[in-house]
N, C-alpha and C. Protein backbone atom coordinates (compact mmCIF):
# COMPACT_ATOMS: atom_id res chain seq x y z
N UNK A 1 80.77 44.37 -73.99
CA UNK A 1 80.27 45.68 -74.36
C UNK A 1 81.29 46.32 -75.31
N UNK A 2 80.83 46.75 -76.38
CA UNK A 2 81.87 47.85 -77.59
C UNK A 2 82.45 48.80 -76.83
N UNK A 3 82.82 49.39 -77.65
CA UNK A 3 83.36 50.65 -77.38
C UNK A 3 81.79 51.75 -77.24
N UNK A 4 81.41 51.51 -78.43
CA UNK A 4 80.38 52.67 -78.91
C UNK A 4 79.76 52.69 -77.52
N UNK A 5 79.21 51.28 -77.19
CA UNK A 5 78.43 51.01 -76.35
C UNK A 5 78.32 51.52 -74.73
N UNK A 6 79.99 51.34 -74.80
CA UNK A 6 80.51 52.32 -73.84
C UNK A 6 80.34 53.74 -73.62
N UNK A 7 80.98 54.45 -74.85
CA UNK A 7 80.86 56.12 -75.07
C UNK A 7 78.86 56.10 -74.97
N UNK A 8 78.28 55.15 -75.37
CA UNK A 8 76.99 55.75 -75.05
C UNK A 8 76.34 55.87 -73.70
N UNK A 9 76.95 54.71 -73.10
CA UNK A 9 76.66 54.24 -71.13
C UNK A 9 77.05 55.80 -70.99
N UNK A 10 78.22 56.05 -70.92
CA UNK A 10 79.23 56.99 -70.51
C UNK A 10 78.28 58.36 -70.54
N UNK A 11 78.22 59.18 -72.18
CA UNK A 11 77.51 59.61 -72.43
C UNK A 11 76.03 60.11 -71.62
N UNK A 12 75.14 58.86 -71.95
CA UNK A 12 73.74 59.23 -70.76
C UNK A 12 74.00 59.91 -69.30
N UNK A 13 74.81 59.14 -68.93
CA UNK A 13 75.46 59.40 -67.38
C UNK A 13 75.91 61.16 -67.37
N UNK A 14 76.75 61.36 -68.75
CA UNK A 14 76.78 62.93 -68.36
C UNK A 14 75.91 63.75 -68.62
N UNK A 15 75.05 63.22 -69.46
CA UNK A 15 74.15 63.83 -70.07
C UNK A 15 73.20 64.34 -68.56
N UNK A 16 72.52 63.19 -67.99
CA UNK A 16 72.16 63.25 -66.57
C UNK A 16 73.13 64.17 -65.74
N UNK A 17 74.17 64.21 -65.53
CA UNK A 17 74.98 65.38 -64.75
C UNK A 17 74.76 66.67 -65.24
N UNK A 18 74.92 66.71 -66.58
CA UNK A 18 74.68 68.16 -67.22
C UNK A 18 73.54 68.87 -66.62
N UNK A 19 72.34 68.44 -66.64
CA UNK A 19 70.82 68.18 -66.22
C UNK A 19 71.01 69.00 -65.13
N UNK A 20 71.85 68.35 -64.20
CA UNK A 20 72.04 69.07 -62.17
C UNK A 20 73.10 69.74 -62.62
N UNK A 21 73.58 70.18 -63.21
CA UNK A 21 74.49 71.38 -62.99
C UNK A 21 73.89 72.60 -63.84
N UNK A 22 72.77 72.27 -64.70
CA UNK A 22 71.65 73.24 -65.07
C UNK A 22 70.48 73.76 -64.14
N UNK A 23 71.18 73.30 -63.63
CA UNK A 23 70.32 73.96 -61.96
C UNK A 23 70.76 74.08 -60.80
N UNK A 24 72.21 73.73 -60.25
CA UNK A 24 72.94 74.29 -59.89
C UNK A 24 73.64 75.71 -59.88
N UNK A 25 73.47 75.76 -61.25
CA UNK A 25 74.77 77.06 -61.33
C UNK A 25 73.66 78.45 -60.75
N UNK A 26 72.65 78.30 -61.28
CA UNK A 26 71.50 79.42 -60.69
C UNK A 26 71.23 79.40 -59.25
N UNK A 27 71.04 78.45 -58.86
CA UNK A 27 70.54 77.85 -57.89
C UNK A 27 71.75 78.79 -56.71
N UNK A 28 73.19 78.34 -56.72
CA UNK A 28 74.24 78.58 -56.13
C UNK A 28 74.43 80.39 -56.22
N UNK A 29 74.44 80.61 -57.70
CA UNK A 29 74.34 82.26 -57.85
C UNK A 29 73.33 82.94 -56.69
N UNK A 30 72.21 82.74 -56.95
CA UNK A 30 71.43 83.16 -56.00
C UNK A 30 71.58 82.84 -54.33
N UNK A 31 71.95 81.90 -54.15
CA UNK A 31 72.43 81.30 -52.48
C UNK A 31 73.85 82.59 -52.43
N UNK A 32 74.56 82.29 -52.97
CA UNK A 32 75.65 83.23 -52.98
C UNK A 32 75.18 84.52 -52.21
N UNK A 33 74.47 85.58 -53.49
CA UNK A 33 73.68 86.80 -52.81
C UNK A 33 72.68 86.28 -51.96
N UNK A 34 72.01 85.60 -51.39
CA UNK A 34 71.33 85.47 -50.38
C UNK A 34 72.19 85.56 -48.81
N UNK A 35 73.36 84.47 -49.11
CA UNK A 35 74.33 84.69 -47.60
C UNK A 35 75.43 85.36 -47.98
N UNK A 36 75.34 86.69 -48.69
CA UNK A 36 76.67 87.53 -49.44
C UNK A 36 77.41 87.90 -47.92
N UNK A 37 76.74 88.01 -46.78
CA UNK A 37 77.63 88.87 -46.16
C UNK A 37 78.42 87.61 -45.11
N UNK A 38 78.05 86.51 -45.30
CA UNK A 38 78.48 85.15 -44.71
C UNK A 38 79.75 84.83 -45.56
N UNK A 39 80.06 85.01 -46.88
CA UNK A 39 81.03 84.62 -47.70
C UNK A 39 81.86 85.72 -48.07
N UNK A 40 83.71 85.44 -48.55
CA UNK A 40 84.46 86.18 -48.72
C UNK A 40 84.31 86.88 -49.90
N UNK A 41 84.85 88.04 -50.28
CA UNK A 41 85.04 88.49 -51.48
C UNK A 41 85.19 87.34 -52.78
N UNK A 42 86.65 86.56 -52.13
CA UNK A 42 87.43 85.68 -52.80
C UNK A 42 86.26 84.88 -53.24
N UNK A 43 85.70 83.91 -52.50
CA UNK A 43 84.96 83.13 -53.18
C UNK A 43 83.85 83.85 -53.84
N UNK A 44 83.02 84.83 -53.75
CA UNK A 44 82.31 85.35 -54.58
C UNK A 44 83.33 85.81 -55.99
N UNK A 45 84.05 86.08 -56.25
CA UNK A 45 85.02 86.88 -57.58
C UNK A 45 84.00 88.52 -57.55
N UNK A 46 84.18 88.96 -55.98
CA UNK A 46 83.79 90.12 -56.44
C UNK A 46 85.19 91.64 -56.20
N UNK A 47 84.98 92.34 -57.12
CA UNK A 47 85.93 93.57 -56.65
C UNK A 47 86.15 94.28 -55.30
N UNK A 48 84.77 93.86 -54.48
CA UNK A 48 84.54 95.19 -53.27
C UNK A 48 83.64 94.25 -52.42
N UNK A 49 83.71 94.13 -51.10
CA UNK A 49 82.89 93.42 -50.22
C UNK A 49 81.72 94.59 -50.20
N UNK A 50 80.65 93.32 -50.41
CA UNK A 50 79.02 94.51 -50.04
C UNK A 50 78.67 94.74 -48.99
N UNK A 51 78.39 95.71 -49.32
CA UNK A 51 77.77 96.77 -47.86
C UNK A 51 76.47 95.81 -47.47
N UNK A 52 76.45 95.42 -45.93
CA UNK A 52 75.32 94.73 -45.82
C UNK A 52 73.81 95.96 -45.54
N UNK A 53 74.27 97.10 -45.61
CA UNK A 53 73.63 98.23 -45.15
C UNK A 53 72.66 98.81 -46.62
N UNK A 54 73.22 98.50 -47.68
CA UNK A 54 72.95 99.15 -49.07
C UNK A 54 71.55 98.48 -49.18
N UNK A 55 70.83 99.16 -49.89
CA UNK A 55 68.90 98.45 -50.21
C UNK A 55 68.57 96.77 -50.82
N UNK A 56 67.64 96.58 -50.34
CA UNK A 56 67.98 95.38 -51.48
C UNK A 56 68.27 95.07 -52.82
N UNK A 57 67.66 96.20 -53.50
CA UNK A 57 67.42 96.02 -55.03
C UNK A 57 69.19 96.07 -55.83
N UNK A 58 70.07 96.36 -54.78
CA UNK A 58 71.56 96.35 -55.17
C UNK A 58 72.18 94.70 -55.17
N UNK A 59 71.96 94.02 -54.34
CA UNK A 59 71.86 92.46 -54.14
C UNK A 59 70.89 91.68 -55.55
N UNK A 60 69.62 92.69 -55.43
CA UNK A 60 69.20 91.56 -56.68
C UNK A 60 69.87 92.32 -58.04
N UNK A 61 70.50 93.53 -58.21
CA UNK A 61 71.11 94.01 -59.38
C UNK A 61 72.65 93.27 -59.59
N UNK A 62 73.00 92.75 -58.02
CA UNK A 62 74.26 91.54 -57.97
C UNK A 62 74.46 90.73 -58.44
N UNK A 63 72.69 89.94 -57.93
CA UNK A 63 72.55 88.64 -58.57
C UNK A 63 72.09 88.69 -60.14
N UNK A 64 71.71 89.54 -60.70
CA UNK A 64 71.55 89.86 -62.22
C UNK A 64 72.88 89.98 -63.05
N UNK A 65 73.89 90.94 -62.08
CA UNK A 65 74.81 90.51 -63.11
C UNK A 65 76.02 89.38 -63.30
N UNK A 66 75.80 88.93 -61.37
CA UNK A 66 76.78 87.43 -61.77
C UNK A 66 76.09 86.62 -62.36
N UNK A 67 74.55 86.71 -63.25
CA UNK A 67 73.97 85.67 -63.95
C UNK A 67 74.24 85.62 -65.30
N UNK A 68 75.11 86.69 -65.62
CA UNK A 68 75.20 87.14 -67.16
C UNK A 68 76.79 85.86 -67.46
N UNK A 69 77.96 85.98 -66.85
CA UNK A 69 78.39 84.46 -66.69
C UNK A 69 77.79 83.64 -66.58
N UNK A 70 77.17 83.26 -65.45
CA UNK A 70 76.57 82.11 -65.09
C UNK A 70 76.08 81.99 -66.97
N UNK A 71 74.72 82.81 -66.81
CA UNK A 71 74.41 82.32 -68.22
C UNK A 71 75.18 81.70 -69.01
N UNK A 72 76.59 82.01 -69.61
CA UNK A 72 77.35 81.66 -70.56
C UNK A 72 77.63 80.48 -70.05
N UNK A 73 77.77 80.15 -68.80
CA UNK A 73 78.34 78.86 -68.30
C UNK A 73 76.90 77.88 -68.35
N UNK A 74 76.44 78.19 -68.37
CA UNK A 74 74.54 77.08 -68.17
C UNK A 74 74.85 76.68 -69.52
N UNK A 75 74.67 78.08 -70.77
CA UNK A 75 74.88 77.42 -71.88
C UNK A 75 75.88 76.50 -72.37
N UNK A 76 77.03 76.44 -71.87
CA UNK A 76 78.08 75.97 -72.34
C UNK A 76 77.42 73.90 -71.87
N UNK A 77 76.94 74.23 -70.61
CA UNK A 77 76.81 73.03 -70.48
C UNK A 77 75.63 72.84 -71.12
N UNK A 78 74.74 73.62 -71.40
CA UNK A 78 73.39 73.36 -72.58
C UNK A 78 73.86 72.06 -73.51
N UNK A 79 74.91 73.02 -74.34
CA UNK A 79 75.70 72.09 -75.10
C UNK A 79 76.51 71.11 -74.87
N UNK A 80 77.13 71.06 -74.11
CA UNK A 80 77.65 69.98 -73.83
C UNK A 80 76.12 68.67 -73.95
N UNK A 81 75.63 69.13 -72.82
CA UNK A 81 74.20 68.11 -72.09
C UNK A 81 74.39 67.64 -74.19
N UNK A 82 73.91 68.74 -74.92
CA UNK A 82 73.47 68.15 -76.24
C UNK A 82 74.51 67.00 -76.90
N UNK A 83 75.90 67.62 -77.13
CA UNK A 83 76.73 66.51 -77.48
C UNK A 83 76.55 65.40 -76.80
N UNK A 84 76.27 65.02 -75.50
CA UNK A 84 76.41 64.02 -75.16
C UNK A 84 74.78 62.87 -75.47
N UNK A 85 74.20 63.93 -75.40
CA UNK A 85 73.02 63.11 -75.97
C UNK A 85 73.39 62.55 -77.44
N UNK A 86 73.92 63.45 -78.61
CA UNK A 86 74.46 62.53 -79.86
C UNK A 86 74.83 61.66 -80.07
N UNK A 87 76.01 61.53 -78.57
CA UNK A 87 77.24 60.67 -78.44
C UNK A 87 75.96 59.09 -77.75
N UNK A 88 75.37 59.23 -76.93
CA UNK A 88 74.03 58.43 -76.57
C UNK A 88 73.65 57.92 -77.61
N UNK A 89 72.97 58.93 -78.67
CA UNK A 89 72.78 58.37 -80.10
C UNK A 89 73.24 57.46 -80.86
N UNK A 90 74.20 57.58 -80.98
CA UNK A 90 75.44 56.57 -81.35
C UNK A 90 75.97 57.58 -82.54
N UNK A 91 75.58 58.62 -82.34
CA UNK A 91 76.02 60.18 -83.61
C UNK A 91 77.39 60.26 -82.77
N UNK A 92 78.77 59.81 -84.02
CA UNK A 92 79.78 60.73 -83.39
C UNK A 92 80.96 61.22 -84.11
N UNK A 93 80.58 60.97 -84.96
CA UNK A 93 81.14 61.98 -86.25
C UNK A 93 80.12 62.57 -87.04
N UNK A 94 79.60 63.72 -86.85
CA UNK A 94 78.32 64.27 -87.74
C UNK A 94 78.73 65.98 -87.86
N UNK A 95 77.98 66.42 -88.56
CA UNK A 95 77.42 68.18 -88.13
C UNK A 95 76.96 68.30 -87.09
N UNK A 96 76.49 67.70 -86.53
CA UNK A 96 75.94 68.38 -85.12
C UNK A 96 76.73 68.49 -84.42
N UNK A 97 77.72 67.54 -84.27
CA UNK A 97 78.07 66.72 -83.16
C UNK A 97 79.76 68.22 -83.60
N UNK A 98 79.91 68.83 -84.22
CA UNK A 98 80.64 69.87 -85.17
C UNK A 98 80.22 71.23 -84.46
N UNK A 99 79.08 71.24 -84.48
CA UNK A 99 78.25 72.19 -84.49
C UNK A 99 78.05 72.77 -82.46
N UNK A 100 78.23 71.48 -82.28
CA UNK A 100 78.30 71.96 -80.87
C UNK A 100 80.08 72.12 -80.27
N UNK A 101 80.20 71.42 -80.87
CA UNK A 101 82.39 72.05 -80.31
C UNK A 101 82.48 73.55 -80.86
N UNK A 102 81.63 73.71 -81.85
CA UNK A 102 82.03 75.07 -82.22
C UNK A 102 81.18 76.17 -81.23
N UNK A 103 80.02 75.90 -81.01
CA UNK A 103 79.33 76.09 -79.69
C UNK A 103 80.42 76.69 -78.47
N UNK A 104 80.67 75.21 -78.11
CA UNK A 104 81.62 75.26 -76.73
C UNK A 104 82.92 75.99 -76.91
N UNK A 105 83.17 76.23 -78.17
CA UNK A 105 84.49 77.12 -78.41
C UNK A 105 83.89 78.90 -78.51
N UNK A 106 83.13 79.03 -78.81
CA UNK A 106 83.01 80.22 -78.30
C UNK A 106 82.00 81.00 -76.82
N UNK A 107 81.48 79.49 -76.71
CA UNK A 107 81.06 80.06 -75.14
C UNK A 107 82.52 80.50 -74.03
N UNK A 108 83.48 80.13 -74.78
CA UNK A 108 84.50 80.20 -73.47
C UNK A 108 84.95 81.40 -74.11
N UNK A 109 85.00 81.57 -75.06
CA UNK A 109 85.44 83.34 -75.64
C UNK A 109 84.56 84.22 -75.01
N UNK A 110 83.04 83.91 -74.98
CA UNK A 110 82.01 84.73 -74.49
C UNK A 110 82.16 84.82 -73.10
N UNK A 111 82.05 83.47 -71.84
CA UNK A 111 83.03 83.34 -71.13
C UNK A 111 83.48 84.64 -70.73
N UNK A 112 84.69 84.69 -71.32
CA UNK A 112 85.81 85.56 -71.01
C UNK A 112 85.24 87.03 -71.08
N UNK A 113 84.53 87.30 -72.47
CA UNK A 113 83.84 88.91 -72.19
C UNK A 113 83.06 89.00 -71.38
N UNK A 114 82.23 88.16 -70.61
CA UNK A 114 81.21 88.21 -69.43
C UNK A 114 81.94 88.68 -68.46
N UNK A 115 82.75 87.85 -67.74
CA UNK A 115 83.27 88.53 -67.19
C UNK A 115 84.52 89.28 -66.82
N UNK A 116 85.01 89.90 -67.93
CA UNK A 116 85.22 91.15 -68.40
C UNK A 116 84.18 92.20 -67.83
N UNK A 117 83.44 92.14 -68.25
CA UNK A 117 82.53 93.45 -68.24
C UNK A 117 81.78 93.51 -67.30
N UNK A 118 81.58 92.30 -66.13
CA UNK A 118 80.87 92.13 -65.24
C UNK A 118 81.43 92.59 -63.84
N UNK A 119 83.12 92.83 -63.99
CA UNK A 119 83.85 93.01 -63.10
C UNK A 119 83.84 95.01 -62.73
N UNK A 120 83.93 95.42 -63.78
CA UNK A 120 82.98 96.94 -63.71
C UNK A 120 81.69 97.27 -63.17
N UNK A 121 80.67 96.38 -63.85
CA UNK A 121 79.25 96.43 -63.45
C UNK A 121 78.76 95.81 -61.89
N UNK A 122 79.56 95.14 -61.17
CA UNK A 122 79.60 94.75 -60.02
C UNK A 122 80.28 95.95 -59.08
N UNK A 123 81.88 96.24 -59.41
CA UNK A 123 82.34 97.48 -58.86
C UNK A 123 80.99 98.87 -58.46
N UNK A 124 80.91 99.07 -59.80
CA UNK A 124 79.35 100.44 -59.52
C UNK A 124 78.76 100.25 -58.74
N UNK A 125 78.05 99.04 -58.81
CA UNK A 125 76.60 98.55 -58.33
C UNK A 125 76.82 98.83 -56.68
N UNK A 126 78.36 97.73 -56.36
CA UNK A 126 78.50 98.23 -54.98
C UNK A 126 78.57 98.93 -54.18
N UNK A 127 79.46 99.77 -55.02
CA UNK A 127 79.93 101.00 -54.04
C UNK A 127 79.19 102.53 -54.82
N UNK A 128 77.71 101.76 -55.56
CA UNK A 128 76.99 103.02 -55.51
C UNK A 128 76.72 104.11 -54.57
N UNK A 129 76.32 103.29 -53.57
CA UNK A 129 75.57 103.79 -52.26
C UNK A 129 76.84 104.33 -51.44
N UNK A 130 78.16 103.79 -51.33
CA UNK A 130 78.78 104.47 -50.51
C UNK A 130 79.36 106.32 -50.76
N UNK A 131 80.18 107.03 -50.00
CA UNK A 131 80.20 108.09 -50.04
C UNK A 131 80.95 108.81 -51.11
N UNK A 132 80.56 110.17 -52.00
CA UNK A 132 81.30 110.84 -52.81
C UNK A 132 83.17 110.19 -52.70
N UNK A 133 83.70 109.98 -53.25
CA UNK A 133 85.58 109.87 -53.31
C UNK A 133 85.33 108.16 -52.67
N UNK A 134 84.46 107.23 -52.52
CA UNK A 134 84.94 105.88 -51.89
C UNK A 134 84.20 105.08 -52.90
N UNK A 135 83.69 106.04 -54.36
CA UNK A 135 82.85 104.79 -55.15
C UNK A 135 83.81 104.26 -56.13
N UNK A 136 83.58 103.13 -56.56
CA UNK A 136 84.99 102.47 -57.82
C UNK A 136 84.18 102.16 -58.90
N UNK A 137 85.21 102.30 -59.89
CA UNK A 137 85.22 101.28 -61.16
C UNK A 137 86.45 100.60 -61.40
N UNK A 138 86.08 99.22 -61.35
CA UNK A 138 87.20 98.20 -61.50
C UNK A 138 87.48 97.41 -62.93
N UNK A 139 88.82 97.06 -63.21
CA UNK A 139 88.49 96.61 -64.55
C UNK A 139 90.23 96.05 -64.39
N UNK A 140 89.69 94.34 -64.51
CA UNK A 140 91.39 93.62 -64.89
C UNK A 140 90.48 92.51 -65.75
N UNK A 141 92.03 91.79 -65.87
CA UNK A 141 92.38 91.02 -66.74
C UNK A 141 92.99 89.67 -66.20
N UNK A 142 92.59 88.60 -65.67
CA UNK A 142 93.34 87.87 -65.12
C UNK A 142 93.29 86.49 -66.10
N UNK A 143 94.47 85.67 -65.24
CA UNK A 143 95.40 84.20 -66.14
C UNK A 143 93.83 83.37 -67.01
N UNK A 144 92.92 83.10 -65.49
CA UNK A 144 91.69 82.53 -66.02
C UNK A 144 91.05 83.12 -67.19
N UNK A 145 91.36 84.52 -67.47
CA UNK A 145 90.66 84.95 -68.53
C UNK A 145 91.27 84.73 -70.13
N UNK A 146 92.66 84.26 -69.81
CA UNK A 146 93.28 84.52 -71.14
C UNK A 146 93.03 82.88 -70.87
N UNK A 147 93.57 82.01 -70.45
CA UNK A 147 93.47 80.48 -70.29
C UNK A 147 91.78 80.66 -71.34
N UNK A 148 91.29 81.20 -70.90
CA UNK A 148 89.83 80.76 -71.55
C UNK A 148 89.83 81.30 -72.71
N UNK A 149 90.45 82.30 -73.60
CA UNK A 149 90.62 82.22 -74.56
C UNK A 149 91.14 81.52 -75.39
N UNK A 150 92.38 81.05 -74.59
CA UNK A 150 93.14 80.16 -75.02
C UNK A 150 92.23 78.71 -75.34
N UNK A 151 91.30 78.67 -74.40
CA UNK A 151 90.43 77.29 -74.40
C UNK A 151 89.60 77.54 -75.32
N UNK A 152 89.14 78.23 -75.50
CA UNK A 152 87.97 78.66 -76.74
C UNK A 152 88.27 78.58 -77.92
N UNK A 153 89.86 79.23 -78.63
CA UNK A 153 90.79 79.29 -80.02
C UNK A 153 90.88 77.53 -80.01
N UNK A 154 91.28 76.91 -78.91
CA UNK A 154 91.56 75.59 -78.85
C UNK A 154 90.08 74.61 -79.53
N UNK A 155 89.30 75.04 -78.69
CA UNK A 155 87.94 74.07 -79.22
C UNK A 155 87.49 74.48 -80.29
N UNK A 156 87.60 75.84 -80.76
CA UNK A 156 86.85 76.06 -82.20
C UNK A 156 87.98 75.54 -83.31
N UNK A 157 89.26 75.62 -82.99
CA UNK A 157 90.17 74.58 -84.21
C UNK A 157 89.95 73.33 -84.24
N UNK A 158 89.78 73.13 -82.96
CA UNK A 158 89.53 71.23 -82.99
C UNK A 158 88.17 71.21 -83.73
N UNK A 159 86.84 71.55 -83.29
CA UNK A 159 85.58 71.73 -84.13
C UNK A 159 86.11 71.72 -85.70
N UNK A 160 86.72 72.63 -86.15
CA UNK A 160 87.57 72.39 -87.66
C UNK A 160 87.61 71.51 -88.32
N UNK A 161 88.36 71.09 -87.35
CA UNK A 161 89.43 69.76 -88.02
C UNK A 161 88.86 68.77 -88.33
N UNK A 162 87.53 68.70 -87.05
CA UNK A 162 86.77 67.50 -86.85
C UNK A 162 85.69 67.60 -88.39
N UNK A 163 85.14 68.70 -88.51
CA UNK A 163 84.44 68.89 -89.71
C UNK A 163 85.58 68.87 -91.19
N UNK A 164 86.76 68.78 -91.28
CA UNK A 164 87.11 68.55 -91.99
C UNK A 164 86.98 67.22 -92.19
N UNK A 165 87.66 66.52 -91.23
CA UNK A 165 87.73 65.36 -91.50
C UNK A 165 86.89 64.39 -91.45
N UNK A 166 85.12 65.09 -91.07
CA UNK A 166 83.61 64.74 -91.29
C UNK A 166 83.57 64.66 -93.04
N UNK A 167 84.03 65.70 -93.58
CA UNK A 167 83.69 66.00 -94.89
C UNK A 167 84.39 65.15 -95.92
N UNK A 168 85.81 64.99 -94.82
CA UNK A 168 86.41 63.90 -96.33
C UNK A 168 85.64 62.39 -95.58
N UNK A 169 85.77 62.25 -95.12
CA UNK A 169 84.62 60.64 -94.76
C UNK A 169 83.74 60.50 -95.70
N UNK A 170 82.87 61.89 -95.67
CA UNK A 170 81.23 61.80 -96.08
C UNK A 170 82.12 61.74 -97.86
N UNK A 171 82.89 62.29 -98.47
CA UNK A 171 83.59 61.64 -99.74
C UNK A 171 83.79 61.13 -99.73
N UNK A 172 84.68 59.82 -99.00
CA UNK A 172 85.06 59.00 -99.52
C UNK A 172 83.67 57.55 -99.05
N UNK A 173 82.60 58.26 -98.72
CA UNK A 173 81.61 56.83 -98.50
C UNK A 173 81.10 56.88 -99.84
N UNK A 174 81.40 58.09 -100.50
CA UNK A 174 80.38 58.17 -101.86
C UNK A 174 80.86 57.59 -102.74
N UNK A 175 82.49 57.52 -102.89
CA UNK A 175 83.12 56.05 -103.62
C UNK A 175 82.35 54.91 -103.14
N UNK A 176 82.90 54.01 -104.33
CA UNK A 176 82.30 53.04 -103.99
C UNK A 176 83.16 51.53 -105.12
């Protein structure tokens, strides 16, 4: 077996994983708020343990906004799932194949503003219902968040480079 032949075995196989973790990540979001009052803060990444007392429509305004990550994360593997189908293709130096690192380099920037802003919109939501002087708004900044910028600046230079060095290829096939 080649190499190629390999990266393509390889490839399908994640491509197929991508698939279940496109239905996972929803899947789990929602289980999450379903047994919210069974699980810690910690593992949820929320600011404020929920009131198991508050209405429902605060739980499904929960699960709406830990979906706004999630989202960014489904997509990220959207793309991925796609590169790896290219890489299946036997596409692995192309525009597309460009086109999606640059993708995955700013889903992790986006990433990072999700939740950013989700860490406020969760704070409210929770401690709507509780009493005048005990409601919050929360708002940090943590390692995972800059790491993911850091990961994002990282994949959209590599995407670059890779299209640079797509472009001098695609010149020098035109010698001849």
């Amino acid at each position: 077996m080649t190499g190629i032949e390999r990266i393509q075995k390889a490839s399908r196989r994640l491509q197929i994983f991508c698939n279940v973790i496109l239905v996972f990540i929803p899947v789990a979001v929602a289980l999450a708020w379903i047994f919210v009052d069974n699980i810690s803060i910690n593992q949820l990444n929320l600011p404020v343990k929920p009131n198991p007392n508050h209405p429902w429509f605060i739980f499904l305004g929960g699960f709406a906004v830990s979906m706004i990550p999630a989202g960014v994360a489904m997509y990220a593997v959207y793309k991925l799932r796609e590169l790896f189908g290219y890489y299946a293709g036997g596409t692995i130096f192309s525009q597309k194949n460009v086109r999606c690192y640059r993708s995955l380099g700013w889903a992790a920037i986006y990433w990072v503003i999700a939740e950013f802003i989700t860490e406020p919109m969760h704070s409210v939501l929770l401690t709507l219902y509780n009493e005048p002087g005990t409601r919050l708004l929360t708002l940090s900044m943590s390692s995972d968040m800059i790491m993911g910028l850091f990961t994002g600046a990282a994949v959209l230079t590599i995407a670059w480079v890779m299209d640079e060095g797509r472009k001098i290829d695609e010149e020098q096939s035109l010698f001849i």
